[in-house]
N, C-alpha and C. Protein backbone atom coordinates (compact mmCIF):
# COMPACT_ATOMS: atom_id res chain seq x y z
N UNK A 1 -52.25 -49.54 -49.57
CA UNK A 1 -51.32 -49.99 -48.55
C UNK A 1 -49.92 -49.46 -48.84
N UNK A 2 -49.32 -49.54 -49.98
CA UNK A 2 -47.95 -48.98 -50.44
C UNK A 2 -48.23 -48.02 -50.32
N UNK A 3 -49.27 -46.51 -50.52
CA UNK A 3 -49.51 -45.26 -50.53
C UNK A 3 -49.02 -44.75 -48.75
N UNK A 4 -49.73 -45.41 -47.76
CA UNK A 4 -49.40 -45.46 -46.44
C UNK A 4 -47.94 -45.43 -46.04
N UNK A 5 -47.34 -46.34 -46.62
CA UNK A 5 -46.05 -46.96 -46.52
C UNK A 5 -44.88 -45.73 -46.69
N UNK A 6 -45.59 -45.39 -48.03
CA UNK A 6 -44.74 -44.25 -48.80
C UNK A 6 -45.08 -42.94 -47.47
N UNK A 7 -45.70 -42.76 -47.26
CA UNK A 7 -45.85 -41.37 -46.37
C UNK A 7 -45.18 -41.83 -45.02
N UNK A 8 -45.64 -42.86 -44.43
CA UNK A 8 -44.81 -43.21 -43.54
C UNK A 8 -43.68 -42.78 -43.44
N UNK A 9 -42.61 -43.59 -44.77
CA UNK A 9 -41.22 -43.32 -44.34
C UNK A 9 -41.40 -41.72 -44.60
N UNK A 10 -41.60 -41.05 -45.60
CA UNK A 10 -41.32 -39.57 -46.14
C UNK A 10 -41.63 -38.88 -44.55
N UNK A 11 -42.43 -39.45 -43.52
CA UNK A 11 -42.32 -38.44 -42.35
C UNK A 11 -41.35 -38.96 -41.43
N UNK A 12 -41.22 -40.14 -41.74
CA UNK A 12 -40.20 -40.50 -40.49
C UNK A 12 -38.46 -40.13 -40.88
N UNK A 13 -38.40 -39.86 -42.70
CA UNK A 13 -37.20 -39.32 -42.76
C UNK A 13 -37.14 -37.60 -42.67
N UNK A 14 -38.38 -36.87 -42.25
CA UNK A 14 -38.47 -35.99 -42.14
C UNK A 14 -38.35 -35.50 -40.62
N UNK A 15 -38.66 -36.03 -39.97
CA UNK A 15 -38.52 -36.16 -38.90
C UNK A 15 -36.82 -36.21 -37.97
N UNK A 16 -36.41 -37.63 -38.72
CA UNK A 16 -35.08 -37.72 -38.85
C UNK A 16 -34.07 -36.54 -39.22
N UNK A 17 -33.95 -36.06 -40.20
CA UNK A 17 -33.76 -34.54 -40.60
C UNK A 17 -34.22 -33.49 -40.10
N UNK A 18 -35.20 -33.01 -39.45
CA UNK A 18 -35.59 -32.11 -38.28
C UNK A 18 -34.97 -32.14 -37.00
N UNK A 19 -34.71 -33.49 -36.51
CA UNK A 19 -34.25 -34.14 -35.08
C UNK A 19 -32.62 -33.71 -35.37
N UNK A 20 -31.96 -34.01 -36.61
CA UNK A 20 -30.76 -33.99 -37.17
C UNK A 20 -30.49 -32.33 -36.60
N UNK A 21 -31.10 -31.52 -37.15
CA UNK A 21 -31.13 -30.07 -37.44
C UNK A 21 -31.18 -29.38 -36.51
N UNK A 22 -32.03 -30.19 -35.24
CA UNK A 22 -32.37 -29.29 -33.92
C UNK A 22 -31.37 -29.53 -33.23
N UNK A 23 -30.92 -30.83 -33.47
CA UNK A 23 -29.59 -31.18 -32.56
C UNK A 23 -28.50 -30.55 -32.73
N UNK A 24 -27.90 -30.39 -33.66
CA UNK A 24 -26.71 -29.62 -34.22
C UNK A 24 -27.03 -28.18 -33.28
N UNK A 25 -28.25 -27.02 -33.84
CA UNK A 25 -28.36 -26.09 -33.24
C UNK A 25 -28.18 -26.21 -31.55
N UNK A 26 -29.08 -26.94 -31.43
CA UNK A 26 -29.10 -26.95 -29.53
C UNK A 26 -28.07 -27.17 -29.03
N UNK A 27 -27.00 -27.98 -29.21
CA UNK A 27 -25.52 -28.20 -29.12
C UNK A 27 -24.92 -27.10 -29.08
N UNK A 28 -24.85 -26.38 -30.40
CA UNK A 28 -24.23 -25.01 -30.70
C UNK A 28 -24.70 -23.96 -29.48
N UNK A 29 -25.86 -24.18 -29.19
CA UNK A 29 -26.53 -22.99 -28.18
C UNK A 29 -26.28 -23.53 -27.14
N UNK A 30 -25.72 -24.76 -26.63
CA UNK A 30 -25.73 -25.16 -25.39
C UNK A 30 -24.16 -24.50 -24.60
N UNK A 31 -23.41 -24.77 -25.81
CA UNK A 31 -22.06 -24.15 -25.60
C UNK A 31 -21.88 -22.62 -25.39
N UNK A 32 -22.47 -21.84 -26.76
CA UNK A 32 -22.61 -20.01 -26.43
C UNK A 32 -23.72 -19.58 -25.25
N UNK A 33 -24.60 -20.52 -24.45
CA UNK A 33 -25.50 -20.26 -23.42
C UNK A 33 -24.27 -20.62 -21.88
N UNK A 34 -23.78 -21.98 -21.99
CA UNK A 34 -23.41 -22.42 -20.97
C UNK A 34 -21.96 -22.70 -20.71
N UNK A 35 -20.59 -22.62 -21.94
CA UNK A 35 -19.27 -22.68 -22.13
C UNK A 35 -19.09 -21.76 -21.31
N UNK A 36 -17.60 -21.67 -20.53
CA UNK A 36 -16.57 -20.71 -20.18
C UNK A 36 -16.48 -19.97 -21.20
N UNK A 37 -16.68 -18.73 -20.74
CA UNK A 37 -16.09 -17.78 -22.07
C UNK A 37 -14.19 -17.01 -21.78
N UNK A 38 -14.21 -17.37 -22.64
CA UNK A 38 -12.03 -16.92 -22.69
C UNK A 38 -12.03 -15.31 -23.78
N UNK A 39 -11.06 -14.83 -24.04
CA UNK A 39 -10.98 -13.46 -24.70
C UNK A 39 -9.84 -13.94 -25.59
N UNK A 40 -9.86 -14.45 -27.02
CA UNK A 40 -8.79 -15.02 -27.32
C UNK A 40 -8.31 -13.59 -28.70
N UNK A 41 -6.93 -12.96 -28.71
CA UNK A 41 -6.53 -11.92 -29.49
C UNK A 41 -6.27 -12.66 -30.94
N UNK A 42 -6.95 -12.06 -32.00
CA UNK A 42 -7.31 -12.47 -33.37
C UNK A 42 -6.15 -11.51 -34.07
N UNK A 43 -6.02 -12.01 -35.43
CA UNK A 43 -4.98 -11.54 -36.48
C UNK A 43 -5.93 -11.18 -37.65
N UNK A 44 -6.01 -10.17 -38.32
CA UNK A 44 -6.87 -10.40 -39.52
C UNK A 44 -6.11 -11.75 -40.56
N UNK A 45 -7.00 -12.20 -41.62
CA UNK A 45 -6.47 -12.70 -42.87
C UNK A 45 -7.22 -12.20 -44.35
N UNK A 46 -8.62 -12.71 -44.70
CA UNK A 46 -9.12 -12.27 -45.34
C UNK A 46 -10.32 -12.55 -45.60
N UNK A 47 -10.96 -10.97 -45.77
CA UNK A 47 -12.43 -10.67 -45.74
C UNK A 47 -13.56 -11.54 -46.67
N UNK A 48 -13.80 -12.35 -47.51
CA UNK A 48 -14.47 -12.11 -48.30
C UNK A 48 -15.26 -13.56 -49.08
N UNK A 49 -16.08 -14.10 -48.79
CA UNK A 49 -16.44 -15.02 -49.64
C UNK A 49 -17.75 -15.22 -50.43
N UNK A 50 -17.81 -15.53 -51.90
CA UNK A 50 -18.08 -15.12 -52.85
C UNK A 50 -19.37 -15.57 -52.50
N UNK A 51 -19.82 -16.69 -52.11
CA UNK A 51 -21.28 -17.31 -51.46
C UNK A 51 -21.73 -16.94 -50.59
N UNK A 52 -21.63 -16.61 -49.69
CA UNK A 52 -21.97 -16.16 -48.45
C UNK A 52 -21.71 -14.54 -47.73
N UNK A 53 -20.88 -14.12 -48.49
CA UNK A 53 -20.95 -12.37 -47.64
C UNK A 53 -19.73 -12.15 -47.40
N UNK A 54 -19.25 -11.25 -46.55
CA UNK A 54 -18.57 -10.73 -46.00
C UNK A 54 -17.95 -11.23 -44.83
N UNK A 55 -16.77 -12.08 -44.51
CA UNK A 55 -16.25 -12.29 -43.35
C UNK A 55 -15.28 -11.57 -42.50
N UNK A 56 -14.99 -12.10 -41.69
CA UNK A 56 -13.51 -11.99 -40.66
C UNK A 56 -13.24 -13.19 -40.65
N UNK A 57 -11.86 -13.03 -41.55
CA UNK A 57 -10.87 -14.59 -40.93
C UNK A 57 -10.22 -14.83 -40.33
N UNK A 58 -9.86 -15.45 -38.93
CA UNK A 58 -9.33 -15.11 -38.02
C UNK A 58 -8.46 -16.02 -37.54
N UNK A 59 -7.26 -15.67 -37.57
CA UNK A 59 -5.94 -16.66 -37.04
C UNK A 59 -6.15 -15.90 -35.66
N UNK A 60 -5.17 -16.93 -34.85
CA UNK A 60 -5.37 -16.62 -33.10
C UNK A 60 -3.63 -16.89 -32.94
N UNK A 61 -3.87 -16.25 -31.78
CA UNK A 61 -2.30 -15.74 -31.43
C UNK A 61 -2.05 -17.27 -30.85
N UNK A 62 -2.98 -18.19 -30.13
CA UNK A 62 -3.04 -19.18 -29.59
C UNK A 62 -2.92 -20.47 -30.72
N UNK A 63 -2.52 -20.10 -31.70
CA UNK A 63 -2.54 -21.06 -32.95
C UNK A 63 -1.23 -21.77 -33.22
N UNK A 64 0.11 -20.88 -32.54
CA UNK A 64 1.25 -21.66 -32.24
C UNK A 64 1.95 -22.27 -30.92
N UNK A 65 1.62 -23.37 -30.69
CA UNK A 65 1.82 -23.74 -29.48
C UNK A 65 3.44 -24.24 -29.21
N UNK A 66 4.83 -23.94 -28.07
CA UNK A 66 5.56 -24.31 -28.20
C UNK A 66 5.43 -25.76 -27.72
N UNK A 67 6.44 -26.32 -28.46
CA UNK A 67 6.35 -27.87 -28.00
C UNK A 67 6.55 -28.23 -26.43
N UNK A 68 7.67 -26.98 -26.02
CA UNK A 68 8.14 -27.42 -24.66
C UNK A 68 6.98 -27.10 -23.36
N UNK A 69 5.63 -26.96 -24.54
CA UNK A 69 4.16 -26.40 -22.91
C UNK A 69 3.77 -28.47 -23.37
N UNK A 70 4.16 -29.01 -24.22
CA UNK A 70 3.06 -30.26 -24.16
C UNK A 70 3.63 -31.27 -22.88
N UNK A 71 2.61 -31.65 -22.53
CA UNK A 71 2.74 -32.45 -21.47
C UNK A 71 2.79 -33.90 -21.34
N UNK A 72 2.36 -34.46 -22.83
CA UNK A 72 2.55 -35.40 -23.17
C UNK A 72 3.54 -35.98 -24.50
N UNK A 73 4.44 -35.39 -24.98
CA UNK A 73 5.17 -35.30 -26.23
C UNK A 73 5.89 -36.58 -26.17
N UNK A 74 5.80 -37.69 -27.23
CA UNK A 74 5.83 -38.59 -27.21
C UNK A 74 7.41 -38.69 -27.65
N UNK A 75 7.90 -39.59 -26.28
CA UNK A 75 9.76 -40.00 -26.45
C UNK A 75 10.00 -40.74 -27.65
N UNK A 76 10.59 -40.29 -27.93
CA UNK A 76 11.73 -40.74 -29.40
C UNK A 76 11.31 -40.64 -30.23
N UNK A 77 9.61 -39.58 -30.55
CA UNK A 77 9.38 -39.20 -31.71
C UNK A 77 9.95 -37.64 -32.38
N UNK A 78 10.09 -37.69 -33.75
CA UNK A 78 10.69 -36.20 -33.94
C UNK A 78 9.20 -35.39 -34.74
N UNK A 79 8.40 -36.06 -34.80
CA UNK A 79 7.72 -34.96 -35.72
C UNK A 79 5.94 -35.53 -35.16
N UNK A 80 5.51 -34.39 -34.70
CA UNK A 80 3.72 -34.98 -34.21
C UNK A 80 2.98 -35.77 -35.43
N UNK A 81 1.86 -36.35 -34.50
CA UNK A 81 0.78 -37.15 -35.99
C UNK A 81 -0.17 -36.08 -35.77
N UNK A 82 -0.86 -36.63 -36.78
CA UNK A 82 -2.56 -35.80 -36.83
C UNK A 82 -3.17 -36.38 -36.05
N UNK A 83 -4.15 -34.85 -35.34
CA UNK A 83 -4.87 -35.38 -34.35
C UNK A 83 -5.37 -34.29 -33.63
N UNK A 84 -6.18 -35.09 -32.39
CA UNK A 84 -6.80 -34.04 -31.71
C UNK A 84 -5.53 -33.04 -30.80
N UNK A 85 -5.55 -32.08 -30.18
CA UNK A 85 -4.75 -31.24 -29.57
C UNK A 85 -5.70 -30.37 -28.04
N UNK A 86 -5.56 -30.57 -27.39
CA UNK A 86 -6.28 -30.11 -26.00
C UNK A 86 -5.35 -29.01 -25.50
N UNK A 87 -5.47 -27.37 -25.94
CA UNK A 87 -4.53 -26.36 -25.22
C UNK A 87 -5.37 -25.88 -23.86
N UNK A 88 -4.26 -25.88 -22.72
CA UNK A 88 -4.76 -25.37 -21.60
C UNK A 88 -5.01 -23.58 -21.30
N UNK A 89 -5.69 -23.32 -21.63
CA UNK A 89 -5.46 -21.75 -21.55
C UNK A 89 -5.90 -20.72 -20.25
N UNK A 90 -5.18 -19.50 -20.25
CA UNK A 90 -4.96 -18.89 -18.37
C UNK A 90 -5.21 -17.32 -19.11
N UNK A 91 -6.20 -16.95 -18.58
CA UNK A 91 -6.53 -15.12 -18.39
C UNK A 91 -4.78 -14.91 -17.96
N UNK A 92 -4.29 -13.61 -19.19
CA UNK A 92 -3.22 -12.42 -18.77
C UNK A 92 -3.52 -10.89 -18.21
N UNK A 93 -2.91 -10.58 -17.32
CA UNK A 93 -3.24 -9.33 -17.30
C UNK A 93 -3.82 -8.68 -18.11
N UNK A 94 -3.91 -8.60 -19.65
CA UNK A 94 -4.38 -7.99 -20.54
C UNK A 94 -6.02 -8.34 -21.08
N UNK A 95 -6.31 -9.48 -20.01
CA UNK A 95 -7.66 -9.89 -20.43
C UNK A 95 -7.59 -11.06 -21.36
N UNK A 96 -6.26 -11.39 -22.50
CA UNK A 96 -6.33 -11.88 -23.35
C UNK A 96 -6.25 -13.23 -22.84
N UNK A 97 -6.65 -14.50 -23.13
CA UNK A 97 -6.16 -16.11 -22.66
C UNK A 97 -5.41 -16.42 -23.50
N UNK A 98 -3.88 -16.82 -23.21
CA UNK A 98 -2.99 -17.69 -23.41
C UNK A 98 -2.59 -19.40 -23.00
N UNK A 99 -1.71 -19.54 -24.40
CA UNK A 99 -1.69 -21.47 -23.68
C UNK A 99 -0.85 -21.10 -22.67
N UNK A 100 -1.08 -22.20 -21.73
CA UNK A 100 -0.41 -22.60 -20.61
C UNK A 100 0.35 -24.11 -20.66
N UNK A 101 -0.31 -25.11 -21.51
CA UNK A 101 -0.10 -25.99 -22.03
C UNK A 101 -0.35 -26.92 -22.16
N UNK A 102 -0.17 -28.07 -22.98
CA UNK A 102 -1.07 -28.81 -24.46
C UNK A 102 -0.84 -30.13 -24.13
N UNK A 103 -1.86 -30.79 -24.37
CA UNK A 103 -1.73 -32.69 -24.39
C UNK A 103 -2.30 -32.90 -26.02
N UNK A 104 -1.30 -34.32 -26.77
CA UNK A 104 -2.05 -34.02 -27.85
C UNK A 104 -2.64 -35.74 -27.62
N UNK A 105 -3.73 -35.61 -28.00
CA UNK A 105 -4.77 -36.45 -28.32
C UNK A 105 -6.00 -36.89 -27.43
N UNK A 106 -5.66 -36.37 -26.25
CA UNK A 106 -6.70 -36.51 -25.03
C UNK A 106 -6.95 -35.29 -23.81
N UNK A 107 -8.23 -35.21 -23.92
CA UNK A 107 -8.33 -34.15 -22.62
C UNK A 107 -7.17 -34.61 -21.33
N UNK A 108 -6.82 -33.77 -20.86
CA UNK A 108 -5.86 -33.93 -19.81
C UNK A 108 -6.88 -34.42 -18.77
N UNK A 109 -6.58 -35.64 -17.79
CA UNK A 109 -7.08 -36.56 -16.89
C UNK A 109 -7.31 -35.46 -15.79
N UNK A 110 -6.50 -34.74 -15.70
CA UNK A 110 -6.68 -33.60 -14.14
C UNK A 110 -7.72 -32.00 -14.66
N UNK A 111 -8.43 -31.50 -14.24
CA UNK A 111 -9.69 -30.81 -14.25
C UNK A 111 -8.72 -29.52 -14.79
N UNK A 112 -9.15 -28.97 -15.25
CA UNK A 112 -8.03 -27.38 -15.73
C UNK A 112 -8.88 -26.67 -14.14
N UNK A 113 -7.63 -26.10 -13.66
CA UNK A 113 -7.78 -25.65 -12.14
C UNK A 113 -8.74 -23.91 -12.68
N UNK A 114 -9.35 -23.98 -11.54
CA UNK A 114 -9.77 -22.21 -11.52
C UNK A 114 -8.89 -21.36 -12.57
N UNK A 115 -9.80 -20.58 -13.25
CA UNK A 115 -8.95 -19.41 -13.87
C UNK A 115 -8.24 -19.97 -15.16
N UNK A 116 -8.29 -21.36 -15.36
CA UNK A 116 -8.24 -21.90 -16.36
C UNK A 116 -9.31 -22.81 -17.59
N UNK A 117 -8.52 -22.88 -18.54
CA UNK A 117 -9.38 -24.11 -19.44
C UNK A 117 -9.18 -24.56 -20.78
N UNK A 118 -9.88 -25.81 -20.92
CA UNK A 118 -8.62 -26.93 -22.15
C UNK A 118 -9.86 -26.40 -23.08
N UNK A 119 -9.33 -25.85 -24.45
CA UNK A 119 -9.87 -25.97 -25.51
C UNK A 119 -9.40 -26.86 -26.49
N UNK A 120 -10.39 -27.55 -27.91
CA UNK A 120 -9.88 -28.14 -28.32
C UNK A 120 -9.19 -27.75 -29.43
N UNK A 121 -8.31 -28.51 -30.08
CA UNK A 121 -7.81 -28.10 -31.77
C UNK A 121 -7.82 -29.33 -32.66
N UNK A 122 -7.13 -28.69 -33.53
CA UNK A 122 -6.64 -30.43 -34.48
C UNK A 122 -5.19 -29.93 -35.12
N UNK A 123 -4.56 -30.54 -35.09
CA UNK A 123 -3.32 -31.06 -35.37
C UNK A 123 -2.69 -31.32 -36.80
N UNK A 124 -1.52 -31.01 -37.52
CA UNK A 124 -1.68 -31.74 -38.61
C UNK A 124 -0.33 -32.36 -38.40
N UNK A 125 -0.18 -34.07 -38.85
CA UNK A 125 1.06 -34.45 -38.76
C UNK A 125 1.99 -34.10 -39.64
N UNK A 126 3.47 -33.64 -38.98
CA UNK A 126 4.95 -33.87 -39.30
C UNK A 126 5.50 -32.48 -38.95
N UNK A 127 4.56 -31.98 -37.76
CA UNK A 127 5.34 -30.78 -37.11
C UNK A 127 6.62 -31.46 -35.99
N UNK A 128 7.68 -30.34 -36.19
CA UNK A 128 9.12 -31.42 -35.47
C UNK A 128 8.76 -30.63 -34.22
N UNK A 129 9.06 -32.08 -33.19
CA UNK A 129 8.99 -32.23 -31.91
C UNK A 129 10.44 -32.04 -31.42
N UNK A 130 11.00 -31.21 -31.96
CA UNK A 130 12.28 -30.71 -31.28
C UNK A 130 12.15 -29.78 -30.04
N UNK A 131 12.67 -29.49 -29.17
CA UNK A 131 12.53 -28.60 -28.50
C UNK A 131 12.64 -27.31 -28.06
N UNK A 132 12.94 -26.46 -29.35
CA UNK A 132 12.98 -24.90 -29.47
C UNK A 132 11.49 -24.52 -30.07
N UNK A 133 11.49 -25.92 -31.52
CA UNK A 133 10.06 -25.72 -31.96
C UNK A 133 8.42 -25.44 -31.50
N UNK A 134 7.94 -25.00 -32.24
CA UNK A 134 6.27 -25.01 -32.05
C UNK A 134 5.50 -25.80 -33.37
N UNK A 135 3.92 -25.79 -32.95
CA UNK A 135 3.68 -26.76 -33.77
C UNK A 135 2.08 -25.59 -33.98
N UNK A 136 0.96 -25.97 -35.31
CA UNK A 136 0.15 -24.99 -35.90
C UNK A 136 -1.31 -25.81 -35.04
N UNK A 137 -2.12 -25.23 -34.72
CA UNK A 137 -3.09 -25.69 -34.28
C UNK A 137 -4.44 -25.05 -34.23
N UNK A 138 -5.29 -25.98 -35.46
CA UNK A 138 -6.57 -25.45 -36.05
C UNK A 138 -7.84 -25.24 -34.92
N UNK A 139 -8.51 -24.18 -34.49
CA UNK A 139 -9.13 -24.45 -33.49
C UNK A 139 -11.01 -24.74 -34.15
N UNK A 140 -11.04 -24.34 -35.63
CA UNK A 140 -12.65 -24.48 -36.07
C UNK A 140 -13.53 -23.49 -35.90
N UNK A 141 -12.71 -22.20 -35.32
CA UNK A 141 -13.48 -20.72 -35.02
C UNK A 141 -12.93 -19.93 -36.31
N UNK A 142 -12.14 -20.08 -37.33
CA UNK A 142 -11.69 -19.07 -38.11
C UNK A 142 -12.50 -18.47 -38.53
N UNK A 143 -13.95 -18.51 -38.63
CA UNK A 143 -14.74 -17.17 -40.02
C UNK A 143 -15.73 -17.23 -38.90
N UNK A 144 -15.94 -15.35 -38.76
CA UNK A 144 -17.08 -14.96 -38.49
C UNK A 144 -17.48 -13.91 -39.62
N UNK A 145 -18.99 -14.27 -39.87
CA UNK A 145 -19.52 -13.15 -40.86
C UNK A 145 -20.25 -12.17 -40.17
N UNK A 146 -20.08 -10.91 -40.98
CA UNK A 146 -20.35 -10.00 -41.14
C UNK A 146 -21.56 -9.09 -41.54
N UNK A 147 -21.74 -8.17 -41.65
CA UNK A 147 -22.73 -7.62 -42.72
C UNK A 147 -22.00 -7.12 -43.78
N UNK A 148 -22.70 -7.22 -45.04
CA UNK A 148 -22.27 -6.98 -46.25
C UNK A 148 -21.53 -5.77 -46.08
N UNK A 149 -20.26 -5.05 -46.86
CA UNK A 149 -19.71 -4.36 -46.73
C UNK A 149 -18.61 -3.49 -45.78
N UNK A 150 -18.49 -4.86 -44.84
CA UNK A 150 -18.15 -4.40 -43.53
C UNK A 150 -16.51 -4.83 -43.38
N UNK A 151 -16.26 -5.94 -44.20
CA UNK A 151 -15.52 -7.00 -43.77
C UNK A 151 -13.81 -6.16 -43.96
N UNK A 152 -13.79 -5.71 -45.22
CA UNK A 152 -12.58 -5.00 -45.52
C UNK A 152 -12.19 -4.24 -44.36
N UNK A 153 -12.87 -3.27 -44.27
CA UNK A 153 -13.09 -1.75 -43.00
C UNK A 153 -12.60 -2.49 -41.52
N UNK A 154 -13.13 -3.84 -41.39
CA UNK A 154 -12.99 -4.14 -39.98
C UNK A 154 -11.24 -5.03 -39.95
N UNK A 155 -10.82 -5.26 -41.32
CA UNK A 155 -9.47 -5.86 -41.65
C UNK A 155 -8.48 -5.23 -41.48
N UNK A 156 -9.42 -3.88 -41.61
CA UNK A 156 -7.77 -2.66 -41.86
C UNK A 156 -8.09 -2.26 -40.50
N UNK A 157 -8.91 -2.10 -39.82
CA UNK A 157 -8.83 -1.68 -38.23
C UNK A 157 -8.11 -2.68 -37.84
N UNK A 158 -8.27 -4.01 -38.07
CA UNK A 158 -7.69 -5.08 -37.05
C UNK A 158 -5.94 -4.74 -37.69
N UNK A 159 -5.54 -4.44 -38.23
CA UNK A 159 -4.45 -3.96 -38.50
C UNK A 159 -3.35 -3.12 -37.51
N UNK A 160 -4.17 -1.93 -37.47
CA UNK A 160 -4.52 -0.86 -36.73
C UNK A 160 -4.55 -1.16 -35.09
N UNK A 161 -4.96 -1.79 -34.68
CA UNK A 161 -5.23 -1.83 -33.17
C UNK A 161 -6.04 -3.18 -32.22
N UNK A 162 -5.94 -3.41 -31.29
CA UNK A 162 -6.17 -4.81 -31.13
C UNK A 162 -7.74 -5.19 -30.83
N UNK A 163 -8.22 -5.99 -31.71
CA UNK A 163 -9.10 -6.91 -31.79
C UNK A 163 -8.84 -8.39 -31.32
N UNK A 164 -10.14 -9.07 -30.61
CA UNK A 164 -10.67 -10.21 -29.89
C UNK A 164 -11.70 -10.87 -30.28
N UNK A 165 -12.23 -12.18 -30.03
CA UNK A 165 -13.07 -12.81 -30.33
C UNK A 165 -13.43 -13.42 -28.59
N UNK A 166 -14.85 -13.02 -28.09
CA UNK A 166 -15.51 -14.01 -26.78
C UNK A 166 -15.82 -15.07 -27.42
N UNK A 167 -15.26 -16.15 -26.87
CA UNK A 167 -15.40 -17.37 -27.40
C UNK A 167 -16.31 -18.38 -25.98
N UNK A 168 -17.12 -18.92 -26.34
CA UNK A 168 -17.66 -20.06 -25.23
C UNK A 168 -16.75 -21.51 -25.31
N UNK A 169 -16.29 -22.01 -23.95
CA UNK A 169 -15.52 -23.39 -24.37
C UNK A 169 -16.52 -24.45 -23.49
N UNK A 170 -17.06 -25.29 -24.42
CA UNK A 170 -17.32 -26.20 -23.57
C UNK A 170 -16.61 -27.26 -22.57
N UNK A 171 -17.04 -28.03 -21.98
CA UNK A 171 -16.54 -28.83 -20.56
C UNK A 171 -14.98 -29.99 -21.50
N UNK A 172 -16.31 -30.00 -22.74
CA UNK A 172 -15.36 -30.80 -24.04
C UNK A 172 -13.89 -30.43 -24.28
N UNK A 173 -14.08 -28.88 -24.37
CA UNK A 173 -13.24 -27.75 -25.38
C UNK A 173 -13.51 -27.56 -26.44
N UNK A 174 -14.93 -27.77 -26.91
CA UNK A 174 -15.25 -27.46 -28.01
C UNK A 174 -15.82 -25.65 -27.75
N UNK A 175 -15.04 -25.27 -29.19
CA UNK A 175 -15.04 -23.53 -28.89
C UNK A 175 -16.62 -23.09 -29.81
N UNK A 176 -16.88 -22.69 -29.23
CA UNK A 176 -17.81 -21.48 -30.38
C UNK A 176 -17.49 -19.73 -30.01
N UNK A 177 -17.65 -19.12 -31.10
CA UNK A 177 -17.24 -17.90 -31.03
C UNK A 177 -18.79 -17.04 -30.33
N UNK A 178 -18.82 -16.00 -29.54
CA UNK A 178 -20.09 -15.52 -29.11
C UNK A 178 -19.89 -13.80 -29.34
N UNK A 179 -18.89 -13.34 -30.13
CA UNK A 179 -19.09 -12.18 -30.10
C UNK A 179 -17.26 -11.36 -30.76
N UNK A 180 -17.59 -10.79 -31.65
CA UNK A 180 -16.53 -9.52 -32.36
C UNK A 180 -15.94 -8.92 -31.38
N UNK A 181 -14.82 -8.69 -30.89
CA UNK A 181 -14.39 -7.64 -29.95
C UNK A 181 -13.22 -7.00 -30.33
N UNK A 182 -13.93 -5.00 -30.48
CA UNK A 182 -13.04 -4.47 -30.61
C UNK A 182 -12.47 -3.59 -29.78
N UNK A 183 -11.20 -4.10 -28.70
CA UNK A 183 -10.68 -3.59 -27.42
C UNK A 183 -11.90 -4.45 -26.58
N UNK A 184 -12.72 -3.36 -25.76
CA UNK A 184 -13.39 -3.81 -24.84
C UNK A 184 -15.01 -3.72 -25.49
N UNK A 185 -14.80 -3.42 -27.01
CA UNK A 185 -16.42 -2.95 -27.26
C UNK A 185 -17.31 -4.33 -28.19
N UNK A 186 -17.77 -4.83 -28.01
CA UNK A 186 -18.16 -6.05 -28.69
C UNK A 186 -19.22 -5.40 -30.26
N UNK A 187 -18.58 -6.07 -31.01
CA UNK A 187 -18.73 -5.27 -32.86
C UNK A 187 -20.21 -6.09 -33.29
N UNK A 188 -20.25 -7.04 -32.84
CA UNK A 188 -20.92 -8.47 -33.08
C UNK A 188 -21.23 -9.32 -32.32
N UNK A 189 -22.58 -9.51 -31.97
CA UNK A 189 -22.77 -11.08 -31.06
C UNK A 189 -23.80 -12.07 -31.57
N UNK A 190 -22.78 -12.68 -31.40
CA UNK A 190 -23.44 -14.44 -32.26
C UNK A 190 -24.99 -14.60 -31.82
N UNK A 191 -26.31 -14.58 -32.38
CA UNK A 191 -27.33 -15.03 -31.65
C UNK A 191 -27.04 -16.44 -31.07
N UNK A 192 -27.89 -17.08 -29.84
CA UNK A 192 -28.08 -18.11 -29.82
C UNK A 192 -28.56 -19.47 -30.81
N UNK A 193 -29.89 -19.06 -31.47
CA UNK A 193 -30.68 -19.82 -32.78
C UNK A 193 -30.55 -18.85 -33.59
């Protein structure tokens, strides 16, 4: 009877951990299948981590937001808290998406109109809410890997000439990255699974 017992749970926490595992993925694929995709212009930083391979680390031009795009900047405070950050972003002539502008801690109540859309970030508190200032905003897309040996070569191009990341945004603003872009030629695309 304890022998039963014992297999029992061992499948039902196996199970649990499978269900865990599929969910995470299907999520991830639900966003690079079904997100808005935006063209957001990347910065190199650095290639390389010792566990895992070869990356691209990627700061976004969209990573400094001025204070004077937030729409909700809280009166008589001088310096933001930590937190969530919702940037509104708009296709430029150049293809690239720029903020248009930011609510921090809640999706904005009104729908981001055509041609637009709120991605999310995070925040760190005691950026000053002055009004010339800008404030740093983590979006959770920084590392895409590579194939071994690649990562340096594609650092010093991004140097060189302008590189992009197709990113999927969900309805959320949660971003996933779907593809390397160098100019108009895609280097890399994220599988789905």
């Amino acid at each position: 009877m304890n022998g039963k017992r014992l297999v029992i749970a061992a499948l039902l926490l196996a199970l649990a951990q499978i269900g865990f595992l599929s969910w995470n993925i299907a999520g991830r694929a639900a966003i690079l299948r079904n997100g808005k995709e935006v063209l957001l212009k990347v910065e190199p930083v650095d290639p390389r981590d010792l566990l895992r391979g070869d990356y691209v680390r990627l700061g976004y031009e969209i990573r400094n937001v001025p204070v004077k795009l937030l729409d909700n900047a809280p009166s008589g405070a001088f310096v933001t808290e930590e937190g969530p950050v919702f940037v509104r972003l708009g296709k430029d002539d150049d293809g690239f998406w720029r903020a248009r502008s930011a609510t921090l801690g809640h999706l904005s109540a009104e729908a981001a109109p055509p041609g637009q859309v709120d991605i999310r970030g995070e925040i760190d508190g005691g950026w000053s809410l002055g009004p010339d200032a800008s404030f740093s905003v983590r979006y959770d897309i920084d590392r895409f890997y590579v194939p071994e040996g690649e990562g340096r070569d594609i650092e010093t191009d991004m140097r060189e000439r302008s590189f992009g990341i197709l990113a999927a945004v969900a309805s959320d603003g949660t971003p996933q990255i779907k593809a390397l872009m160098d100019g108009d030629r895609k280097l890399y695309e994220e599988p789905l699974y």
